[in-house]
C-alpha atoms as a PDB file:
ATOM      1  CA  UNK A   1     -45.084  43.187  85.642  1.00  0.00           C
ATOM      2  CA  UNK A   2     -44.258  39.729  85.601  1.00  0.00           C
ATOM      3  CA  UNK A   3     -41.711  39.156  82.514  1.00  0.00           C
ATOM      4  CA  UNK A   4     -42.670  35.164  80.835  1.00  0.00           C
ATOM      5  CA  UNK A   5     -40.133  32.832  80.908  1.00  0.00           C
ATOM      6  CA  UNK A   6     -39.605  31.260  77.389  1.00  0.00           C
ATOM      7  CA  UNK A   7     -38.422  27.763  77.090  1.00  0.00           C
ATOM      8  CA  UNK A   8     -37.332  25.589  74.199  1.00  0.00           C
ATOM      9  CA  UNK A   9     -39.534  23.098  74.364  1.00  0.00           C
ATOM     10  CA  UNK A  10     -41.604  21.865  71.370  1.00  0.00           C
ATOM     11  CA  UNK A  11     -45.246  22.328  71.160  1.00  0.00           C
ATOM     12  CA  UNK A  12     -47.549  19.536  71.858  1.00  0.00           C
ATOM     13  CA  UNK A  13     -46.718  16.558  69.792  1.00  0.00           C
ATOM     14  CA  UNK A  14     -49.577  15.270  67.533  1.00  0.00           C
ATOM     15  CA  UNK A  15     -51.333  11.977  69.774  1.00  0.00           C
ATOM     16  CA  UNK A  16     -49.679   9.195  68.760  1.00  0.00           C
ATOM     17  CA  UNK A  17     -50.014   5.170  69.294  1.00  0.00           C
ATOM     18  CA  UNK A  18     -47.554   2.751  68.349  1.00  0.00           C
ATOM     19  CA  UNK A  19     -46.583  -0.843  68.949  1.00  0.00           C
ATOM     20  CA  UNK A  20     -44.597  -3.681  67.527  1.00  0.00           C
ATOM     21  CA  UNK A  21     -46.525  -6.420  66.425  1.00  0.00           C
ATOM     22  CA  UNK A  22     -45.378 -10.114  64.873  1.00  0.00           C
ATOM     23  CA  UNK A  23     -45.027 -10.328  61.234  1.00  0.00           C
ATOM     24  CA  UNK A  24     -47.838 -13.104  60.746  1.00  0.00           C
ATOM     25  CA  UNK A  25     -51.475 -12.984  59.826  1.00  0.00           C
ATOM     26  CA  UNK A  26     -52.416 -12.591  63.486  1.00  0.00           C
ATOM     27  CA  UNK A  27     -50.036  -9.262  63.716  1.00  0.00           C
ATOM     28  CA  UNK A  28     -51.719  -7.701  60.646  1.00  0.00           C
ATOM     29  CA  UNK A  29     -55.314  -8.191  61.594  1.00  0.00           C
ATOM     30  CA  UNK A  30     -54.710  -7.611  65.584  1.00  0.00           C
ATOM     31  CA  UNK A  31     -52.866  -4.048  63.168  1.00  0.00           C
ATOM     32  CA  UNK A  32     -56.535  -3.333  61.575  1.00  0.00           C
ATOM     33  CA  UNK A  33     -58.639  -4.096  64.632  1.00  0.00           C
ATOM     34  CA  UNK A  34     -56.196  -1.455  66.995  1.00  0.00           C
ATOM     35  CA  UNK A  35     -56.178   1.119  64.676  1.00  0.00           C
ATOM     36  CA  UNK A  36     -60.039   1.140  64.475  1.00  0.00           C
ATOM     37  CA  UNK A  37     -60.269   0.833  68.490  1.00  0.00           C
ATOM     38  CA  UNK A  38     -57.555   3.901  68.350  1.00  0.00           C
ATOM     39  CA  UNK A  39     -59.523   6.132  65.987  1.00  0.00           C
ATOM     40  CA  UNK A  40     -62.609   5.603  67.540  1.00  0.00           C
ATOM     41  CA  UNK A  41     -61.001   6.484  70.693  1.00  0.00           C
ATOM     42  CA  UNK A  42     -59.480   9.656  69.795  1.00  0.00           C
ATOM     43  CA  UNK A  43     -62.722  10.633  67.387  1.00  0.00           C
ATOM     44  CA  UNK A  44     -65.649   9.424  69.810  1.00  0.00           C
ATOM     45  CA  UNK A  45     -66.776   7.740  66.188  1.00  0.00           C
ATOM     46  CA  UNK A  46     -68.785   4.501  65.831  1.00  0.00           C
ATOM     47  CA  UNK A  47     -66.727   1.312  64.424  1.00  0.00           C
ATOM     48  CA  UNK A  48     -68.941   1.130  61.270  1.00  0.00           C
ATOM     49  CA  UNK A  49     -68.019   4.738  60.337  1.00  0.00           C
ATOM     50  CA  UNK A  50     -66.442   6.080  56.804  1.00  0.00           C
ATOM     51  CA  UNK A  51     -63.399   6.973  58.359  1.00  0.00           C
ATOM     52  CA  UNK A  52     -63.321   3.993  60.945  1.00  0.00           C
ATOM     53  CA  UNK A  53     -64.025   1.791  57.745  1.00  0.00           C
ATOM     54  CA  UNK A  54     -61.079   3.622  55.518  1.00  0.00           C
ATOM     55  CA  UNK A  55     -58.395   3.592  58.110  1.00  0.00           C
ATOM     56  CA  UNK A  56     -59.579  -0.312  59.026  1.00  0.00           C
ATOM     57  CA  UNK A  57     -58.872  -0.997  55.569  1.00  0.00           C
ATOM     58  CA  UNK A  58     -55.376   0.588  54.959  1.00  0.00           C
ATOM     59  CA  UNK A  59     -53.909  -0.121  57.971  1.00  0.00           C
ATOM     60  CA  UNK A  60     -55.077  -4.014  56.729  1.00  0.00           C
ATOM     61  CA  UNK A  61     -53.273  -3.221  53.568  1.00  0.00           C
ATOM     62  CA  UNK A  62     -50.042  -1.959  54.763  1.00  0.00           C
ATOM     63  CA  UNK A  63     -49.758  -4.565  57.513  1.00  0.00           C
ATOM     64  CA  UNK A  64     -50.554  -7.076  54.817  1.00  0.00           C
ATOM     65  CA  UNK A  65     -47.574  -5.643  52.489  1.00  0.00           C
ATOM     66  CA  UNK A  66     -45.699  -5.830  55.598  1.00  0.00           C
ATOM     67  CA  UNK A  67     -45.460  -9.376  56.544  1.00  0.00           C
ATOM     68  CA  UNK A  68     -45.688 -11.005  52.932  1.00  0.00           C
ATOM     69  CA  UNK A  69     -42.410  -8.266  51.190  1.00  0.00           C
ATOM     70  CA  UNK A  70     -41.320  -6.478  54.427  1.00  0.00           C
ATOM     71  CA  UNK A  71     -40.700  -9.814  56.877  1.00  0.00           C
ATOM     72  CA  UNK A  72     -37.608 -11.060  57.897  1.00  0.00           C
ATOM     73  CA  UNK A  73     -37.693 -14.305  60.395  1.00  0.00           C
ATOM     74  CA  UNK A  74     -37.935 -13.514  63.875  1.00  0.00           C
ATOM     75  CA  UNK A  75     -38.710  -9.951  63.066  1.00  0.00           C
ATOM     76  CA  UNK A  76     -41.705  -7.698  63.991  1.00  0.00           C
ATOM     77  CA  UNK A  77     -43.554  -4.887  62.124  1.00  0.00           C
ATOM     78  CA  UNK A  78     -44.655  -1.707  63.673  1.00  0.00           C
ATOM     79  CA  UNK A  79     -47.749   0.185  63.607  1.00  0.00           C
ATOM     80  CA  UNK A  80     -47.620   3.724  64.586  1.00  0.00           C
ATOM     81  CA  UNK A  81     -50.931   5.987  64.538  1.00  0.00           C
ATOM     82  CA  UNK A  82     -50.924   9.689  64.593  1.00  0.00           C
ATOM     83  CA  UNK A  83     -53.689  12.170  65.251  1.00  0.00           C
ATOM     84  CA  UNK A  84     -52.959  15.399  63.107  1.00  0.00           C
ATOM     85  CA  UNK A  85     -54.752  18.464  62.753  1.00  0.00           C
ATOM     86  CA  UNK A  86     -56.850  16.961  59.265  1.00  0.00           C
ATOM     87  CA  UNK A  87     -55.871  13.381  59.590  1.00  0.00           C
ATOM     88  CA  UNK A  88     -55.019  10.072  60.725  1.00  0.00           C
ATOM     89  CA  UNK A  89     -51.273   8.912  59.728  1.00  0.00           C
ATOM     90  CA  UNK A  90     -51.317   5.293  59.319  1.00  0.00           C
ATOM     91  CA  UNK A  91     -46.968   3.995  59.415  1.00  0.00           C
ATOM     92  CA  UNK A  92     -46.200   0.722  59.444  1.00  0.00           C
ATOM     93  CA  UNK A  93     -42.867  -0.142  59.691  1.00  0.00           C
ATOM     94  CA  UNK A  94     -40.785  -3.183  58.424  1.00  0.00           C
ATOM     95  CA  UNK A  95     -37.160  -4.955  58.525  1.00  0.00           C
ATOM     96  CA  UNK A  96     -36.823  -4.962  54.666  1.00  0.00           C
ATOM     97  CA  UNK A  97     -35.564  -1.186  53.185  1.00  0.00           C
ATOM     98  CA  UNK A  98     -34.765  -2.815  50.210  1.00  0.00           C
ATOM     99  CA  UNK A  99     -37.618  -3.611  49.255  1.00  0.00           C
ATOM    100  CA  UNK A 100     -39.572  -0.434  48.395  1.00  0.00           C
ATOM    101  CA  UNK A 101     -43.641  -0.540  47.469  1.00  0.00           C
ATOM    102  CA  UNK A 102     -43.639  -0.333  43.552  1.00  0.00           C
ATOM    103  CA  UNK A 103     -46.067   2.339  42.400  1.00  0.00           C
ATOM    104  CA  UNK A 104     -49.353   0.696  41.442  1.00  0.00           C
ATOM    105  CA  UNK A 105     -50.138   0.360  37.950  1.00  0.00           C
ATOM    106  CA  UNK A 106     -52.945   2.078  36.178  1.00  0.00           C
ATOM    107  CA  UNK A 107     -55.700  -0.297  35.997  1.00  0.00           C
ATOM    108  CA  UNK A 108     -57.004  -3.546  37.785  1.00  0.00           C
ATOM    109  CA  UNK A 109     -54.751  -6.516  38.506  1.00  0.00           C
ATOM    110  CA  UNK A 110     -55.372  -9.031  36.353  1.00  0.00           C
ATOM    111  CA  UNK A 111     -58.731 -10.877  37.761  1.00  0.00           C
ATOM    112  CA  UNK A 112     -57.138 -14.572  38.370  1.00  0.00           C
ATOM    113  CA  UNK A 113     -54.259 -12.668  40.318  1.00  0.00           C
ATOM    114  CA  UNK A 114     -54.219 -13.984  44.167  1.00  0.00           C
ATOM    115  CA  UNK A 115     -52.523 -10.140  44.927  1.00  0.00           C
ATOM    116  CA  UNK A 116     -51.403  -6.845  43.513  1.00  0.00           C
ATOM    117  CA  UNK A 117     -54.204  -4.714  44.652  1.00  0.00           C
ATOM    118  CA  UNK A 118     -52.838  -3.724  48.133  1.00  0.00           C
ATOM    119  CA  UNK A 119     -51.230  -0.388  46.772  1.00  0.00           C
ATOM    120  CA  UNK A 120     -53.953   0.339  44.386  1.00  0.00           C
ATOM    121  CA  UNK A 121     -56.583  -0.003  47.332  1.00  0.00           C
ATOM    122  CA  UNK A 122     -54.430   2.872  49.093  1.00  0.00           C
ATOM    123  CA  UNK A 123     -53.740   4.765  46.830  1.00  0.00           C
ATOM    124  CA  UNK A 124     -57.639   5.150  46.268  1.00  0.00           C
ATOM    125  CA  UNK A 125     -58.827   5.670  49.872  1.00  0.00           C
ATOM    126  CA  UNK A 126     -55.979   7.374  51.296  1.00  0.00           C
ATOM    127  CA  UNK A 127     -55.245  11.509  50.691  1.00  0.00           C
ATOM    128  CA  UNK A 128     -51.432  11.109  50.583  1.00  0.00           C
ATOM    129  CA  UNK A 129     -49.311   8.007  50.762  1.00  0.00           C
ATOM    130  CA  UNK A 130     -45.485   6.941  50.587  1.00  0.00           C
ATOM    131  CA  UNK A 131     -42.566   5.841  52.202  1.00  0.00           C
ATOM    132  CA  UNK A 132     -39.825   6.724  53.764  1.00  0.00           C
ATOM    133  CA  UNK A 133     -36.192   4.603  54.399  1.00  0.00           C
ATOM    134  CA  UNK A 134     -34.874   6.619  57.135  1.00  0.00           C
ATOM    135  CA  UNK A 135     -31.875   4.117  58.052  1.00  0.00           C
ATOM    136  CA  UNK A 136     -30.724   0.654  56.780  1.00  0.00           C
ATOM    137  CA  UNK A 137     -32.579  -1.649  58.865  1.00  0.00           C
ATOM    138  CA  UNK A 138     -36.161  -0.535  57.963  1.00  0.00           C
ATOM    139  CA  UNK A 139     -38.859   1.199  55.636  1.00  0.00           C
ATOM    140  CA  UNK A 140     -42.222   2.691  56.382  1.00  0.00           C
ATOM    141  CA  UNK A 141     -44.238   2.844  54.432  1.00  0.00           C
ATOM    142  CA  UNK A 142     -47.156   5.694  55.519  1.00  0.00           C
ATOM    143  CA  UNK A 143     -50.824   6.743  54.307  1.00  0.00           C
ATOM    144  CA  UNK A 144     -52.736   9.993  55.806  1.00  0.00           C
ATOM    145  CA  UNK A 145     -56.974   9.682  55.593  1.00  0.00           C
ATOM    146  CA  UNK A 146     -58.726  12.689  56.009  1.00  0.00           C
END
């Protein structure tokens, strides 16, 4: 009987895309239009899709939060997918740790306000959201859609 060897090795990580884009409008929306090509790549899903449509749209806000509070000159933002077992992590990742996402208020921005619905948009269409400051250079901040 032959005896299995048994290594150390961790299971399969979760699929996972990720690149470093430039901290301008052009970064954030080439952000939105990747993660939709990603998702429909891993899913098989059409672009116009609920899901396609959901991650499109907080991968646009994070980005967005990214490059106006997150940006330092010269520096990039990354975008990181990953594929879990019930959902799509959307991490984007910025040069400012300081600066941490405020929790959105309860209620509306006011309705002559040019932002301040970013977070609130999130926090509505994603299942779980936060952020995480895991040295002092950078911050992501991270939403999971089911």
């Amino acid at each position: 009987m032959k005896q299995q060897e048994s290594t150390n090795e961790p299971l399969d990580p979760a699929p996972e895309f990720s690149l470093r884009l430039s901290s301008t409008p052009r970064g954030a929306r080439l952000a939105r239009t990747l993660a939709v090509q990603q998702l429909t790549e891993w899913y098989g899903s059409p672009y116009d899709s609920e899901t396609a449509r959901t991650v499109a749209l907080v991968t646009a806000e994070l980005a967005a939060n990214a490059i106006t509070h997150g940006r330092l000159p010269g520096r990039d933002f990354r975008l990181t997918l990953l594929l879990l077992p019930h959902a799509v992590r959307i991490e984007v990742t910025d040069t400012r740790p300081e600066r941490l996402p405020p929790i959105p208020a309860a209620g509306p921005a006011s309705g002559d306000a040019a932002s301040g619905r970013g977070l609130l948009l999130v926090e509505a269409y994603a299942d779980r959201w936060g952020c995480t400051v895991r040295d002092e250079f950078t911050k992501t901040v991270w939403a999971e859609v089911h």
